[in-house]
PDB file of N, CA and C in Angstrom:
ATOM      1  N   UNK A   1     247.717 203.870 197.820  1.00  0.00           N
ATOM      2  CA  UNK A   1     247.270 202.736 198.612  1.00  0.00           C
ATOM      3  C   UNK A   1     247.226 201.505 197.725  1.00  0.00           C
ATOM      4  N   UNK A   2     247.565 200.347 198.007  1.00  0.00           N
ATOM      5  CA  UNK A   2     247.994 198.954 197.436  1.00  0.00           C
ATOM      6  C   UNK A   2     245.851 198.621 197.362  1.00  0.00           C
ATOM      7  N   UNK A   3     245.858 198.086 196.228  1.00  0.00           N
ATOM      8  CA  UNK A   3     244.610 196.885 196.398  1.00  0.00           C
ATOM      9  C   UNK A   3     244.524 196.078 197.066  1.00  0.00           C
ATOM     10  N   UNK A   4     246.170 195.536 197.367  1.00  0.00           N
ATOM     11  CA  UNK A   4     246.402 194.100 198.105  1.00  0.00           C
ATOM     12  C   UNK A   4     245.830 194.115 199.503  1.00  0.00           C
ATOM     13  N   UNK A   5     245.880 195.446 200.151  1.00  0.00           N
ATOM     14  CA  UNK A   5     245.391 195.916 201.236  1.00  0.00           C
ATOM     15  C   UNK A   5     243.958 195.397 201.906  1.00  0.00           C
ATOM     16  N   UNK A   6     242.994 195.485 200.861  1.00  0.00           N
ATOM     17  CA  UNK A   6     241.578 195.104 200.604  1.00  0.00           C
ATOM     18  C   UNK A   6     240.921 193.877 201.504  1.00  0.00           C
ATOM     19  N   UNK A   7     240.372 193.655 201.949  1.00  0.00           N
ATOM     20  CA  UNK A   7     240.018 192.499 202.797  1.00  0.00           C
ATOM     21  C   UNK A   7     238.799 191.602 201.781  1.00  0.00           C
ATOM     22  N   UNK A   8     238.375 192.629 201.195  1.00  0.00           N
ATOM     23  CA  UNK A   8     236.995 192.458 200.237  1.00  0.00           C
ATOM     24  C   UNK A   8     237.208 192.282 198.654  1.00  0.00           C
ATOM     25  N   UNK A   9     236.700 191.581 198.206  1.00  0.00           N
ATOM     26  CA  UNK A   9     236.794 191.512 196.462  1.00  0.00           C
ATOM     27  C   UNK A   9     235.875 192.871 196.244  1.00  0.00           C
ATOM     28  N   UNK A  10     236.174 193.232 195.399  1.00  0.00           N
ATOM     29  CA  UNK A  10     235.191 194.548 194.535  1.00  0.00           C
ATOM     30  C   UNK A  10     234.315 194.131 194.144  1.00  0.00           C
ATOM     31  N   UNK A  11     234.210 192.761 193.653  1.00  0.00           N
ATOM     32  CA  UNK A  11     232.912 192.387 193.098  1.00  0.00           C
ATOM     33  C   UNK A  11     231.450 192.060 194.440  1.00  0.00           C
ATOM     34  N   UNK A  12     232.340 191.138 194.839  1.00  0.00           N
ATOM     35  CA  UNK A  12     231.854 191.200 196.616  1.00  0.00           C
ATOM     36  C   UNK A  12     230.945 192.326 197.256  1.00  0.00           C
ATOM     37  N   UNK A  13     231.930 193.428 197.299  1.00  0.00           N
ATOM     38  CA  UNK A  13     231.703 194.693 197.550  1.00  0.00           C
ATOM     39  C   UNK A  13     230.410 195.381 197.218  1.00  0.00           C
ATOM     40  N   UNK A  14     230.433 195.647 196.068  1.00  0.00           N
ATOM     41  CA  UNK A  14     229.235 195.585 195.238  1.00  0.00           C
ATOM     42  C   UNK A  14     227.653 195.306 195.068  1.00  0.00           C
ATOM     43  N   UNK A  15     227.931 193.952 195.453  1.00  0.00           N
ATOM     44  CA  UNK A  15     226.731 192.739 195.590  1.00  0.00           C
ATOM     45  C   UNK A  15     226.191 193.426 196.361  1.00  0.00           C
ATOM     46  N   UNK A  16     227.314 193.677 197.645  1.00  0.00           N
ATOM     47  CA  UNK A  16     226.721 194.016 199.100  1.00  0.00           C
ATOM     48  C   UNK A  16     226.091 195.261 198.999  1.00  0.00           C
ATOM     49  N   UNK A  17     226.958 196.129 198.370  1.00  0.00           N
ATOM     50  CA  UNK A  17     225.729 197.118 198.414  1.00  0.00           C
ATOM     51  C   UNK A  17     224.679 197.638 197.546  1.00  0.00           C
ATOM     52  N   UNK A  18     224.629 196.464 196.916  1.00  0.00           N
ATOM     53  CA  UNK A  18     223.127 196.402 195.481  1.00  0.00           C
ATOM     54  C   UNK A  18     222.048 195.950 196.968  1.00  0.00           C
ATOM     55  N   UNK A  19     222.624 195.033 197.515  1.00  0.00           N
ATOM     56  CA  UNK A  19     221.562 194.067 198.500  1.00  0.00           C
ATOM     57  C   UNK A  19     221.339 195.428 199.640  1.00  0.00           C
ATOM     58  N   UNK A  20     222.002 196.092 200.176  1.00  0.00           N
ATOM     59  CA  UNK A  20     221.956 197.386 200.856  1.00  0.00           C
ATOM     60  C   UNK A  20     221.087 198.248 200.572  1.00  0.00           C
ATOM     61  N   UNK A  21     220.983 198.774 199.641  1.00  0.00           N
ATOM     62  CA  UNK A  21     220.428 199.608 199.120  1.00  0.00           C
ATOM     63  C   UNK A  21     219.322 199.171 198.592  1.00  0.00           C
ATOM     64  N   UNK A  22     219.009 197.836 197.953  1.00  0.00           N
ATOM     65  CA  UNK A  22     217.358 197.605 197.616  1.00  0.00           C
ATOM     66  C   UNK A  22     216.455 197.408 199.271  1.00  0.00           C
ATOM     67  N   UNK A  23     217.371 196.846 200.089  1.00  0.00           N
ATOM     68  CA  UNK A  23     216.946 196.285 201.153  1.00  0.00           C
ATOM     69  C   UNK A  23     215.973 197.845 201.860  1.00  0.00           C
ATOM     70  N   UNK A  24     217.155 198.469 201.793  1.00  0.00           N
ATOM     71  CA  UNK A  24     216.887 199.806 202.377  1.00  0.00           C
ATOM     72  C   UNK A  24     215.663 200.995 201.359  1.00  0.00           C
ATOM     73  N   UNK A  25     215.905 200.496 200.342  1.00  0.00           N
ATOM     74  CA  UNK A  25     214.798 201.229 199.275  1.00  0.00           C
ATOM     75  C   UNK A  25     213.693 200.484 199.477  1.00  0.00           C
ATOM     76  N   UNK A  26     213.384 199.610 200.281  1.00  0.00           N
ATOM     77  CA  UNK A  26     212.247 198.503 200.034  1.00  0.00           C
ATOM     78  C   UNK A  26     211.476 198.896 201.675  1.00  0.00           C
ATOM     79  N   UNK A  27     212.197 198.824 202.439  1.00  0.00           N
ATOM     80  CA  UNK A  27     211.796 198.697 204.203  1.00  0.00           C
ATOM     81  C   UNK A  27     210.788 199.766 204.144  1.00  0.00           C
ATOM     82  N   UNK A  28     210.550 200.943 203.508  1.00  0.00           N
ATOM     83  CA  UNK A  28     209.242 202.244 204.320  1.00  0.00           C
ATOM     84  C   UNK A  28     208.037 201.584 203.296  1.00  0.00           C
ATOM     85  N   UNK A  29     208.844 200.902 201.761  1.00  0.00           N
ATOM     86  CA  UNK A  29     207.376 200.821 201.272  1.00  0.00           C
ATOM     87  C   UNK A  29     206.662 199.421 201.765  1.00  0.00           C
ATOM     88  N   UNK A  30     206.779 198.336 202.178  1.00  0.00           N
ATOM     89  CA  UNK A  30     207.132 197.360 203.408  1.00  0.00           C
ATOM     90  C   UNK A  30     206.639 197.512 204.719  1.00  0.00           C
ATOM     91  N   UNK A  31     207.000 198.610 205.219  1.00  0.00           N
ATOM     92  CA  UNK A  31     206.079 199.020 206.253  1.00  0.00           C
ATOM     93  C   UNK A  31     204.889 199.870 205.974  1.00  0.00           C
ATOM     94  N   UNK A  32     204.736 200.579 205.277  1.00  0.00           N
ATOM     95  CA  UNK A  32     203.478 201.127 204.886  1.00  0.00           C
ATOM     96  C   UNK A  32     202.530 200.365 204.635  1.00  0.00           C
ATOM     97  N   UNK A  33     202.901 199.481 203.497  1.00  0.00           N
ATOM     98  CA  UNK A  33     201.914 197.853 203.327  1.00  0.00           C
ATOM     99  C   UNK A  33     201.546 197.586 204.730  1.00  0.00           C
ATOM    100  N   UNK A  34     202.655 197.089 205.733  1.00  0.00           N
ATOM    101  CA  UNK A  34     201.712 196.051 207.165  1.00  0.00           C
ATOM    102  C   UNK A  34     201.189 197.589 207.421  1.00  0.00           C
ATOM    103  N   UNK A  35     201.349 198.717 207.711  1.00  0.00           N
ATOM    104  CA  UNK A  35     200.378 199.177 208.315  1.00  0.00           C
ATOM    105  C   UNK A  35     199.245 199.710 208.035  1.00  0.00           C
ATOM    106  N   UNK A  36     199.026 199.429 206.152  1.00  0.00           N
ATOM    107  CA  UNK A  36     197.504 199.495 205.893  1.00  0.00           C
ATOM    108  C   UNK A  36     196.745 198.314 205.579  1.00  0.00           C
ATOM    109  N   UNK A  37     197.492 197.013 206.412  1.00  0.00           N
ATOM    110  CA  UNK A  37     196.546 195.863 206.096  1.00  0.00           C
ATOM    111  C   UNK A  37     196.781 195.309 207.669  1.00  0.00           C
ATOM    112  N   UNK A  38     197.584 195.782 207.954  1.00  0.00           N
ATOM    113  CA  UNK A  38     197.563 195.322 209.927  1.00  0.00           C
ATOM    114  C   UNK A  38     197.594 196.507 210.787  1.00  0.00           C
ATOM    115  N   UNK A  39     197.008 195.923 212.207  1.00  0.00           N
ATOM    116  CA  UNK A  39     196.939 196.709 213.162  1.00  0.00           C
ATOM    117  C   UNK A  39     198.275 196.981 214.086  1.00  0.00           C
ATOM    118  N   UNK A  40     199.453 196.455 213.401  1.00  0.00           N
ATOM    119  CA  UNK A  40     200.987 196.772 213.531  1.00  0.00           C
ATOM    120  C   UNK A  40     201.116 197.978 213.987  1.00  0.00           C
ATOM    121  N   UNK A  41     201.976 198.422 214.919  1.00  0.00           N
ATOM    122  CA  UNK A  41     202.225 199.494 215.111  1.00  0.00           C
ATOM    123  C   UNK A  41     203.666 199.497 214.859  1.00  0.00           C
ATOM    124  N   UNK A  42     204.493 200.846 214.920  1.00  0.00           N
ATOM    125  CA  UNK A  42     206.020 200.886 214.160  1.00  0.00           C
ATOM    126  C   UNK A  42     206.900 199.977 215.790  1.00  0.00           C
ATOM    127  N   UNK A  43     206.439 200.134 217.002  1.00  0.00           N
ATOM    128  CA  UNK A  43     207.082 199.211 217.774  1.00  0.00           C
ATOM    129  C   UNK A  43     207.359 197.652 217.659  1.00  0.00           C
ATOM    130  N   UNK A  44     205.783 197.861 217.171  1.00  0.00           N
ATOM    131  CA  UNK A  44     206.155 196.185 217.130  1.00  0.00           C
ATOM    132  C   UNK A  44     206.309 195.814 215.755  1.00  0.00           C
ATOM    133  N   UNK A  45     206.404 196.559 214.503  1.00  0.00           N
ATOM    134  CA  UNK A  45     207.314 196.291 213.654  1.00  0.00           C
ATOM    135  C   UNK A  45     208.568 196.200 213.599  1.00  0.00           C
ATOM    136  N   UNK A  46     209.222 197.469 214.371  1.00  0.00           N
ATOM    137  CA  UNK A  46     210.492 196.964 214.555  1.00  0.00           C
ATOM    138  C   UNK A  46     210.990 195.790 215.515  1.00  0.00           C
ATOM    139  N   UNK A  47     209.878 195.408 215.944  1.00  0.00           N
ATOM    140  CA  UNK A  47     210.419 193.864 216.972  1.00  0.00           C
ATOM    141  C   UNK A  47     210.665 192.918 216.008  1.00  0.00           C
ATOM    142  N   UNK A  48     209.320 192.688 215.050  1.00  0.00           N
ATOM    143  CA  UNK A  48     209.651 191.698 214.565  1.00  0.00           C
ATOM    144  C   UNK A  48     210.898 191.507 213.428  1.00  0.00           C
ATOM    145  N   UNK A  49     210.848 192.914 213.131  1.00  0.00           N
ATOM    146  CA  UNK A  49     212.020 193.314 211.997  1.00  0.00           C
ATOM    147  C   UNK A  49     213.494 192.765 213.001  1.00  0.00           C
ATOM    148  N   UNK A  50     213.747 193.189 214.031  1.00  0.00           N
ATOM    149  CA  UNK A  50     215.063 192.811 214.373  1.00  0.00           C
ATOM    150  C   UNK A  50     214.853 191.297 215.039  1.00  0.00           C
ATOM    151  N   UNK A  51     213.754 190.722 215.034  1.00  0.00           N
ATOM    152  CA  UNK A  51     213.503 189.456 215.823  1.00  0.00           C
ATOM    153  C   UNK A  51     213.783 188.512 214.299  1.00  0.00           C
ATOM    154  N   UNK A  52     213.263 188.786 213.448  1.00  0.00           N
ATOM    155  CA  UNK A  52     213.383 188.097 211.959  1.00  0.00           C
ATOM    156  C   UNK A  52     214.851 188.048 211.508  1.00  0.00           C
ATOM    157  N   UNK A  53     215.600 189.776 211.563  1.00  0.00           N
ATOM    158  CA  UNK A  53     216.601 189.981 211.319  1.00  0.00           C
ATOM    159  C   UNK A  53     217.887 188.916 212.266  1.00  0.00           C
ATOM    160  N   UNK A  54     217.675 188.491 213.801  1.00  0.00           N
ATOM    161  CA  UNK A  54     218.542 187.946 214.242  1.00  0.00           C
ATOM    162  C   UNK A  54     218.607 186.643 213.889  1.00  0.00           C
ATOM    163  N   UNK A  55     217.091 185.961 213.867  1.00  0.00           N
ATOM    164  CA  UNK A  55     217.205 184.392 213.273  1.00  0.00           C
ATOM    165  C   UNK A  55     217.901 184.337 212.017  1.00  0.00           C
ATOM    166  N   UNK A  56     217.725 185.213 211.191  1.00  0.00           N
ATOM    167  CA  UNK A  56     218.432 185.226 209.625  1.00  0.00           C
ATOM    168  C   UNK A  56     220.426 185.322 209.998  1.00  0.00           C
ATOM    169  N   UNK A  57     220.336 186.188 210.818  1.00  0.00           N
ATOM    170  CA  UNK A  57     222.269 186.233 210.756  1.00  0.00           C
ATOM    171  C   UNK A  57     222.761 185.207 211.617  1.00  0.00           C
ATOM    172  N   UNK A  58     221.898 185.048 212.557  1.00  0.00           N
ATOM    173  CA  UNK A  58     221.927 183.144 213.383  1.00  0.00           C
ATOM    174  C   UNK A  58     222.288 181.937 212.604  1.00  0.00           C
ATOM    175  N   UNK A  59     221.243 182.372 211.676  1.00  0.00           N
ATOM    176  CA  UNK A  59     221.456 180.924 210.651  1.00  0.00           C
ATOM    177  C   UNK A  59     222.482 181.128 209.909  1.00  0.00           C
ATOM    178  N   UNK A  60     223.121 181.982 209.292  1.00  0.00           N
ATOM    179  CA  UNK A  60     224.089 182.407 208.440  1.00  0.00           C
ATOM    180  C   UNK A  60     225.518 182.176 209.294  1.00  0.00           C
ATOM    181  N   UNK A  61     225.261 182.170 210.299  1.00  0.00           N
ATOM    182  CA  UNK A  61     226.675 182.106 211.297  1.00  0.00           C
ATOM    183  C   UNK A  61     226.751 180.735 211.675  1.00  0.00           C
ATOM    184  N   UNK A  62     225.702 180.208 211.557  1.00  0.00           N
ATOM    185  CA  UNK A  62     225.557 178.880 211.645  1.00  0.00           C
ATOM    186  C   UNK A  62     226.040 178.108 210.584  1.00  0.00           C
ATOM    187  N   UNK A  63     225.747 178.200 209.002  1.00  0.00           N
ATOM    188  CA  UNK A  63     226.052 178.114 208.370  1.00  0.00           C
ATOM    189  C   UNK A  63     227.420 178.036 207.732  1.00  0.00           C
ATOM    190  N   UNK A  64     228.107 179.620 208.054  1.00  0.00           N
ATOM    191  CA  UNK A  64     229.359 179.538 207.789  1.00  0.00           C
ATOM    192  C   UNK A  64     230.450 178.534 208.448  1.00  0.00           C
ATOM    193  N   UNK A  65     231.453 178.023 207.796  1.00  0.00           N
ATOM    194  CA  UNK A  65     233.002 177.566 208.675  1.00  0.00           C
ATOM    195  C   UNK A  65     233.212 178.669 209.202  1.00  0.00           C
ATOM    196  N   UNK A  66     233.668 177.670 210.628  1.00  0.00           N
ATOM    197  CA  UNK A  66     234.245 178.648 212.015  1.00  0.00           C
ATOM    198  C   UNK A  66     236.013 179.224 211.277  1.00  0.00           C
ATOM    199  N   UNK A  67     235.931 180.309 211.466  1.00  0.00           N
ATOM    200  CA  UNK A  67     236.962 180.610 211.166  1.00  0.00           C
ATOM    201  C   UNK A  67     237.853 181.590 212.862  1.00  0.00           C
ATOM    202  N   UNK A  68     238.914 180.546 212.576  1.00  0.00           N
ATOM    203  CA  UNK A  68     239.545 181.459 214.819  1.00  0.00           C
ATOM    204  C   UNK A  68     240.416 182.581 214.159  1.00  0.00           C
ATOM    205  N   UNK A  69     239.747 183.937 214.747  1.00  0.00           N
ATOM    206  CA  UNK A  69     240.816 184.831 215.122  1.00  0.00           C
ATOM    207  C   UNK A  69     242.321 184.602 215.498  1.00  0.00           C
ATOM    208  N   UNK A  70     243.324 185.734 214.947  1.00  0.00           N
ATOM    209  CA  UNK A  70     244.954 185.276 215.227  1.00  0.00           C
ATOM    210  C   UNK A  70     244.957 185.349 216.415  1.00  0.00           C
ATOM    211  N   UNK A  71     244.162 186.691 217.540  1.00  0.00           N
ATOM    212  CA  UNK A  71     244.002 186.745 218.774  1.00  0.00           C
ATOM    213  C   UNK A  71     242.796 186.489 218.970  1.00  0.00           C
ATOM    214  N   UNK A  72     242.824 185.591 220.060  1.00  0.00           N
ATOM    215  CA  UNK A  72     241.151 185.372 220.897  1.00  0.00           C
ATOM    216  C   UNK A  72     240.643 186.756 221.429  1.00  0.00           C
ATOM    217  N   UNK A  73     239.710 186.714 221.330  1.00  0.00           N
ATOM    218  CA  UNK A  73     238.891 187.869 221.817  1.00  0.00           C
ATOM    219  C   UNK A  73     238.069 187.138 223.322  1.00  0.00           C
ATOM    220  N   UNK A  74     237.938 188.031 224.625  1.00  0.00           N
ATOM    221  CA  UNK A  74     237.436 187.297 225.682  1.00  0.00           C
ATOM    222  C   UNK A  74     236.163 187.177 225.629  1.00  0.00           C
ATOM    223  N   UNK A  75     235.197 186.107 226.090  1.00  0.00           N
ATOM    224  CA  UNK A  75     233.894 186.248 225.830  1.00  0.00           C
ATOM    225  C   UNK A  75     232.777 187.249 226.791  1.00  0.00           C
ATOM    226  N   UNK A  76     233.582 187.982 227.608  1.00  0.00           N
ATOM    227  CA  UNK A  76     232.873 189.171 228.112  1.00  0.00           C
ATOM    228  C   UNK A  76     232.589 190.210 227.104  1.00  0.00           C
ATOM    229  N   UNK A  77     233.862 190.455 226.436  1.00  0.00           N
ATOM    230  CA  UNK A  77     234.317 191.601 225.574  1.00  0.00           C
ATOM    231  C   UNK A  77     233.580 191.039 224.145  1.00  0.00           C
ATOM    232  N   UNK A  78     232.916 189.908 223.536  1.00  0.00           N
ATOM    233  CA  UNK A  78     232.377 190.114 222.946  1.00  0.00           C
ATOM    234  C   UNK A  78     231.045 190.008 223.058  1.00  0.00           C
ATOM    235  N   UNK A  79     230.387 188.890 223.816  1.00  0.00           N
ATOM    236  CA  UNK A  79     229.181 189.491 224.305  1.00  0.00           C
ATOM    237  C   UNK A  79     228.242 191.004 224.494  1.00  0.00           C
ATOM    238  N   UNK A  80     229.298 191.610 225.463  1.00  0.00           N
ATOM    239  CA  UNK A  80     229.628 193.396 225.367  1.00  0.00           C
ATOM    240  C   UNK A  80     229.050 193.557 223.988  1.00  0.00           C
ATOM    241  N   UNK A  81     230.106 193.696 222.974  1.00  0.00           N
ATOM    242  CA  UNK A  81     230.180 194.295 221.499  1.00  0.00           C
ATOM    243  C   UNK A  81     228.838 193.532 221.187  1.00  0.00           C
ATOM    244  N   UNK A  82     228.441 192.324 221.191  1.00  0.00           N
ATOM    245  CA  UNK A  82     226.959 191.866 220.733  1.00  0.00           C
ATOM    246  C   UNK A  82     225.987 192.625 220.779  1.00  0.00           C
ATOM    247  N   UNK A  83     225.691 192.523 222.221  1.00  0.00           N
ATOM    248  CA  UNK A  83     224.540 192.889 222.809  1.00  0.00           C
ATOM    249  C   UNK A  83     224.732 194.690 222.400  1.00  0.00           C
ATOM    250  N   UNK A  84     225.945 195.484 222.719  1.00  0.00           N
ATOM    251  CA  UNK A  84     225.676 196.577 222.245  1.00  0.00           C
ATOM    252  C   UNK A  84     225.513 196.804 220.910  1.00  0.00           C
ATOM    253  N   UNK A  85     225.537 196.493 220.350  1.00  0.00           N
ATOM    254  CA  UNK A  85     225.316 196.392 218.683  1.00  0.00           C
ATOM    255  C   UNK A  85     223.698 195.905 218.505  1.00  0.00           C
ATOM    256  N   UNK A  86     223.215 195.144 219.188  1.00  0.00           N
ATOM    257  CA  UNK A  86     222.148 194.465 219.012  1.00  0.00           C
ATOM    258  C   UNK A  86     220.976 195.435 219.839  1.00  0.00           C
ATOM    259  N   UNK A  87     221.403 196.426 220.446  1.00  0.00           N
ATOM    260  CA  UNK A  87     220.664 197.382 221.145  1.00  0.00           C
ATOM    261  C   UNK A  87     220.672 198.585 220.230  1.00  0.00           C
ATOM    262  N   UNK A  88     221.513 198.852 219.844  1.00  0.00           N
ATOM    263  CA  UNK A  88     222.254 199.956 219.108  1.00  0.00           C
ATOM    264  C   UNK A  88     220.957 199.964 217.780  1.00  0.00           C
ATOM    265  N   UNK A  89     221.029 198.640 216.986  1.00  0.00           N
ATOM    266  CA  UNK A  89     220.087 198.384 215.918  1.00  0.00           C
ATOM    267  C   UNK A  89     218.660 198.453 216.370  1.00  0.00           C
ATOM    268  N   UNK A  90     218.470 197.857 217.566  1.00  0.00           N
ATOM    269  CA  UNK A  90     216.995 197.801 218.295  1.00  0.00           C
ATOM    270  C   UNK A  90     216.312 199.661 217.881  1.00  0.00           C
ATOM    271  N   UNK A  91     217.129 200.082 218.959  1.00  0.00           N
ATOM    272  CA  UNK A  91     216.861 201.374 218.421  1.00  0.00           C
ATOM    273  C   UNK A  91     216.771 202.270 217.384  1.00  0.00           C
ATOM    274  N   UNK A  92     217.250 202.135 216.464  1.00  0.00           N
ATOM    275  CA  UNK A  92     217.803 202.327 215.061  1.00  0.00           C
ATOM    276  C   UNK A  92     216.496 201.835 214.514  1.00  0.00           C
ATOM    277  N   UNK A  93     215.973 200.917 214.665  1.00  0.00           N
ATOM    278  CA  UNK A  93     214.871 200.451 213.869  1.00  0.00           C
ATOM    279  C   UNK A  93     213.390 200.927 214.613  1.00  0.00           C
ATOM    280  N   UNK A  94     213.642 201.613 215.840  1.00  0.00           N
ATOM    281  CA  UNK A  94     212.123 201.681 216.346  1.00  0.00           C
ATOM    282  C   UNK A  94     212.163 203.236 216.590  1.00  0.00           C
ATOM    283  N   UNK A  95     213.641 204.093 216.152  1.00  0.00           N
ATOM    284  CA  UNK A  95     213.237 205.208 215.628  1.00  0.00           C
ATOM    285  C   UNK A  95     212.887 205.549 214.529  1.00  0.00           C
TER     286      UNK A  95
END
């Protein structure tokens, strides 16, 4: 298989999953904290966790240059992929 192939720098790559993996080594001890100093429960931790989490990739998309797909994608069909993804995580975080 060619490198050239790669969509991602290796170094890139990397970063991402140093930031992955602390993120993810960090979240139970994180929640243990709010729930021995708040009356948090894991529901409404995970609200605010994916309510925090969407303003953060909001702003980041905001942030970035628009870059257009070679093909348009229809805005049913991505909405669709949004919202299921954004349900998909909902759950994911409040199991």
């Amino acid at each position: 298989m060619s490198h050239a192939s790669l969509g991602l720098p290796v170094g890139r790559g990397l970063l991402y999953l140093i930031v992955a993996g602390a993120a993810w080594g960090t979240a139970g001890a994180a929640a243990s904290l709010v729930y021995r100093t708040s009356d948090i429960g894991p529901v409404t931790l995970s609200f605010w966790r994916c309510a925090i989490g969407f303003v953060l990739l909001l702003a980041a998309r905001l942030l970035r240059p628009r870059v257009r797909p070679a093909v348009p994608v229809p805005l049913g069909r991505r909405l669709l992929r949004a919202g299921a993804t954004g349900v998909g995580l909902a759950v994911f975080q409040t199991a």
